[in-house]
Protein backbone atom coordinates (compact mmCIF):
# COMPACT_ATOMS: atom_id res chain seq x y z
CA UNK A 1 37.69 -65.85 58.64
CA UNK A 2 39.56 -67.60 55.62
CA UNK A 3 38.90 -70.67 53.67
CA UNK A 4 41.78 -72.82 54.23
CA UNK A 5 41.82 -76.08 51.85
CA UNK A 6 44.19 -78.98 51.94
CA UNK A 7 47.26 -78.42 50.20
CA UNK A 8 47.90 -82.61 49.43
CA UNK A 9 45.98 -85.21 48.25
CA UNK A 10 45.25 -88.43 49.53
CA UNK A 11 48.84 -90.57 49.38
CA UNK A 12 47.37 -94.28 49.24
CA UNK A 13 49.98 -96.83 48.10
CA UNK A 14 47.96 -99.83 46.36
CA UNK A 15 49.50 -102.17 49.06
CA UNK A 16 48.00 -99.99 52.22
CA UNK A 17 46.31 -102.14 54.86
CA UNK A 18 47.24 -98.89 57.38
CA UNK A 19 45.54 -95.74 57.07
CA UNK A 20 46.65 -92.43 58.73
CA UNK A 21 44.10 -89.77 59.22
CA UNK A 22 43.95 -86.95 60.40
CA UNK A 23 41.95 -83.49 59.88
CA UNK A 24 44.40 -80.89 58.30
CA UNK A 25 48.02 -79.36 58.27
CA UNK A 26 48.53 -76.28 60.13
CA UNK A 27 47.51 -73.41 57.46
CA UNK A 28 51.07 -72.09 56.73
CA UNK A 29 51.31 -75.19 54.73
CA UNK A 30 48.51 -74.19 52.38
CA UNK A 31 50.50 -71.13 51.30
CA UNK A 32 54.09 -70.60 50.94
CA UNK A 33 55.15 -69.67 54.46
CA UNK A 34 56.96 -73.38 55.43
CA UNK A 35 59.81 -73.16 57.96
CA UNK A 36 63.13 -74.37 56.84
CA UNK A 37 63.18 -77.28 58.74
CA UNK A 38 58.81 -78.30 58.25
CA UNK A 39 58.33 -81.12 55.46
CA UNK A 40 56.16 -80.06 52.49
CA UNK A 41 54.48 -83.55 52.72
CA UNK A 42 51.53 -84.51 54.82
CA UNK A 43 52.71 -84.30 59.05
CA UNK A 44 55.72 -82.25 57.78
CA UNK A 45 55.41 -79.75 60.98
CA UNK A 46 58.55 -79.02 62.46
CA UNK A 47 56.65 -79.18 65.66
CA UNK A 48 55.04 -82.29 64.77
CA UNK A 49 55.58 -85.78 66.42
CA UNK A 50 54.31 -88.57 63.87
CA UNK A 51 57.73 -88.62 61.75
CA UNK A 52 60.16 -88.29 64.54
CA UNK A 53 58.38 -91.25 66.32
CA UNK A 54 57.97 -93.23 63.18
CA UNK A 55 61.62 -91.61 62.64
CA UNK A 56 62.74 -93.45 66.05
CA UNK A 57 61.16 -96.33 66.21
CA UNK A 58 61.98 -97.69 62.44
CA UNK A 59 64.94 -96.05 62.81
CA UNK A 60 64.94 -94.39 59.49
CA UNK A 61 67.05 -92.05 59.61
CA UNK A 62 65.13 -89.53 57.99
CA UNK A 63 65.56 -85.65 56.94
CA UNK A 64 63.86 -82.90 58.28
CA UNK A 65 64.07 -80.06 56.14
CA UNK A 66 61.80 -78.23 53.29
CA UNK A 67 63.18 -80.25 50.31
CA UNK A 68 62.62 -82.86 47.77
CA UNK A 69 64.55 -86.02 49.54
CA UNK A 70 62.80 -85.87 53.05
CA UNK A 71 59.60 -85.82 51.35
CA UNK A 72 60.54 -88.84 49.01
CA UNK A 73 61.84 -90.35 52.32
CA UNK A 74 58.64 -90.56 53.51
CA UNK A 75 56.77 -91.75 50.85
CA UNK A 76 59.02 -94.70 50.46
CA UNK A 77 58.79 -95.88 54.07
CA UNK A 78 54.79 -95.48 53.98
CA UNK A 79 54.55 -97.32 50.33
CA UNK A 80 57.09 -100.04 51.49
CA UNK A 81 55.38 -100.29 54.84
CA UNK A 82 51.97 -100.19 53.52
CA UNK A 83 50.27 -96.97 54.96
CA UNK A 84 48.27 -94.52 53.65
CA UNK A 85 48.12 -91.03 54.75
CA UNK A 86 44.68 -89.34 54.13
CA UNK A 87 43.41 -86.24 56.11
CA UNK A 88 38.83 -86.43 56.27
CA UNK A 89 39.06 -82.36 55.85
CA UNK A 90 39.41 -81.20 52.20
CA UNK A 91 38.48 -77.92 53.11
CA UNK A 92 36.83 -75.49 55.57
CA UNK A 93 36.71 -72.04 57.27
CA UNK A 94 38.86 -70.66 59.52
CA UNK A 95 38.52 -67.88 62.28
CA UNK A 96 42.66 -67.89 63.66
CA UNK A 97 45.72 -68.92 61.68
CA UNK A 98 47.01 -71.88 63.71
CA UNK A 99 46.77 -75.25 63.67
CA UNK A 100 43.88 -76.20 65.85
CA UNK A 101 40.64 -77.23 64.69
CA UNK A 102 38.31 -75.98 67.38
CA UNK A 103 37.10 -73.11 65.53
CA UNK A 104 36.81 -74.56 61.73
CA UNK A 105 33.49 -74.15 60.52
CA UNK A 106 31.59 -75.02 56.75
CA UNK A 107 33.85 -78.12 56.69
CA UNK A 108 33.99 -79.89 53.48
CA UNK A 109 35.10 -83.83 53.45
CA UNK A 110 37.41 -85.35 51.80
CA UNK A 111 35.89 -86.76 48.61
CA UNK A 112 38.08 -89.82 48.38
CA UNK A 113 36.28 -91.45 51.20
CA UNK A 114 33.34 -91.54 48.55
CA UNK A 115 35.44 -93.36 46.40
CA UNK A 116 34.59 -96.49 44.46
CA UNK A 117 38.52 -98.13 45.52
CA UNK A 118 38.14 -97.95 49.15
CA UNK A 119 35.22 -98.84 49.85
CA UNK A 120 35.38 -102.09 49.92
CA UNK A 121 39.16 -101.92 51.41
CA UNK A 122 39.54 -102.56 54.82
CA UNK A 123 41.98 -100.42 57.21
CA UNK A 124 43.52 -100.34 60.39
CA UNK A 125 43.89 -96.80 61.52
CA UNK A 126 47.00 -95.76 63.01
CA UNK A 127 46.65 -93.68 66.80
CA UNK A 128 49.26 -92.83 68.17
CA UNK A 129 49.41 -91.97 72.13
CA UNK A 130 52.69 -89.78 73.14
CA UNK A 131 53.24 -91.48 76.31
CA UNK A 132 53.85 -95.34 74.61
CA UNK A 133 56.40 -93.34 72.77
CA UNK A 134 57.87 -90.72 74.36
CA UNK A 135 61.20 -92.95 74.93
CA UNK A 136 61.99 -93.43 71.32
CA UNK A 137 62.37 -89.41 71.72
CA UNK A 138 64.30 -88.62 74.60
């Protein structure tokens, strides 16, 4: 068992009306084992879907690699589009090394749902469903 803790905090443009959340990256992005083509930014997985769908339906354009642009990429299209990215889990422990969260136990929340500026902000959460979108990535 390891304690695995978010490596990112909350990214919450002051214009968000669109809130992202999710529960935590797998744990190689806690450490220093990214892939070459994984984002160091928060849904960077290489074998993730929320960027290339975003990617495909906003048509972006955007980079997929472990460097500075793709993450500032990102960031742009969330603070021009309004969204907010913030995963509940800040930390917790973890029995396997992978990115599923059926086994995390002692979780800790995120403290910035405690906090004074969004509480009285309201959100729409974002879900997405892979079958509405699985033609943007064919």
């Amino acid at each position: 068992m390891f304690i695995h803790r978010h490596p990112y905090p909350p990214f919450i443009p002051e214009n968000a009306t669109k809130l992202i959340v999710g529960t935590l990256p797998p744990p190689r992005f806690s450490g220093s084992a990214l892939f070459h083509d994984d984002v160091d930014f928060c849904y960077g997985s290489k074998h993730g879907l929320l960027w290339p769908i975003l990617d495909a339906i906003y048509n972006l354009k955007l980079s997929y690699q472990n460097n500075k642009i793709a993450v500032e990429e990102r960031k742009e299209f969330l603070m021009k589009s309004g969204i907010g990215i913030c995963d509940i889990v800040d930390s917790c422990e973890r029995e396997k090394i992978d990115a599923s969260n059926t086994a995390n136990r002692s979780i800790g929340a995120n403290p910035i749902y405690k906090e004074e500026k969004l509480k009285n902000k309201e959100f729409t959460t974002l879900q997405f469903r892979i079958d509405q979108y699985r033609k943007y990535l064919i």
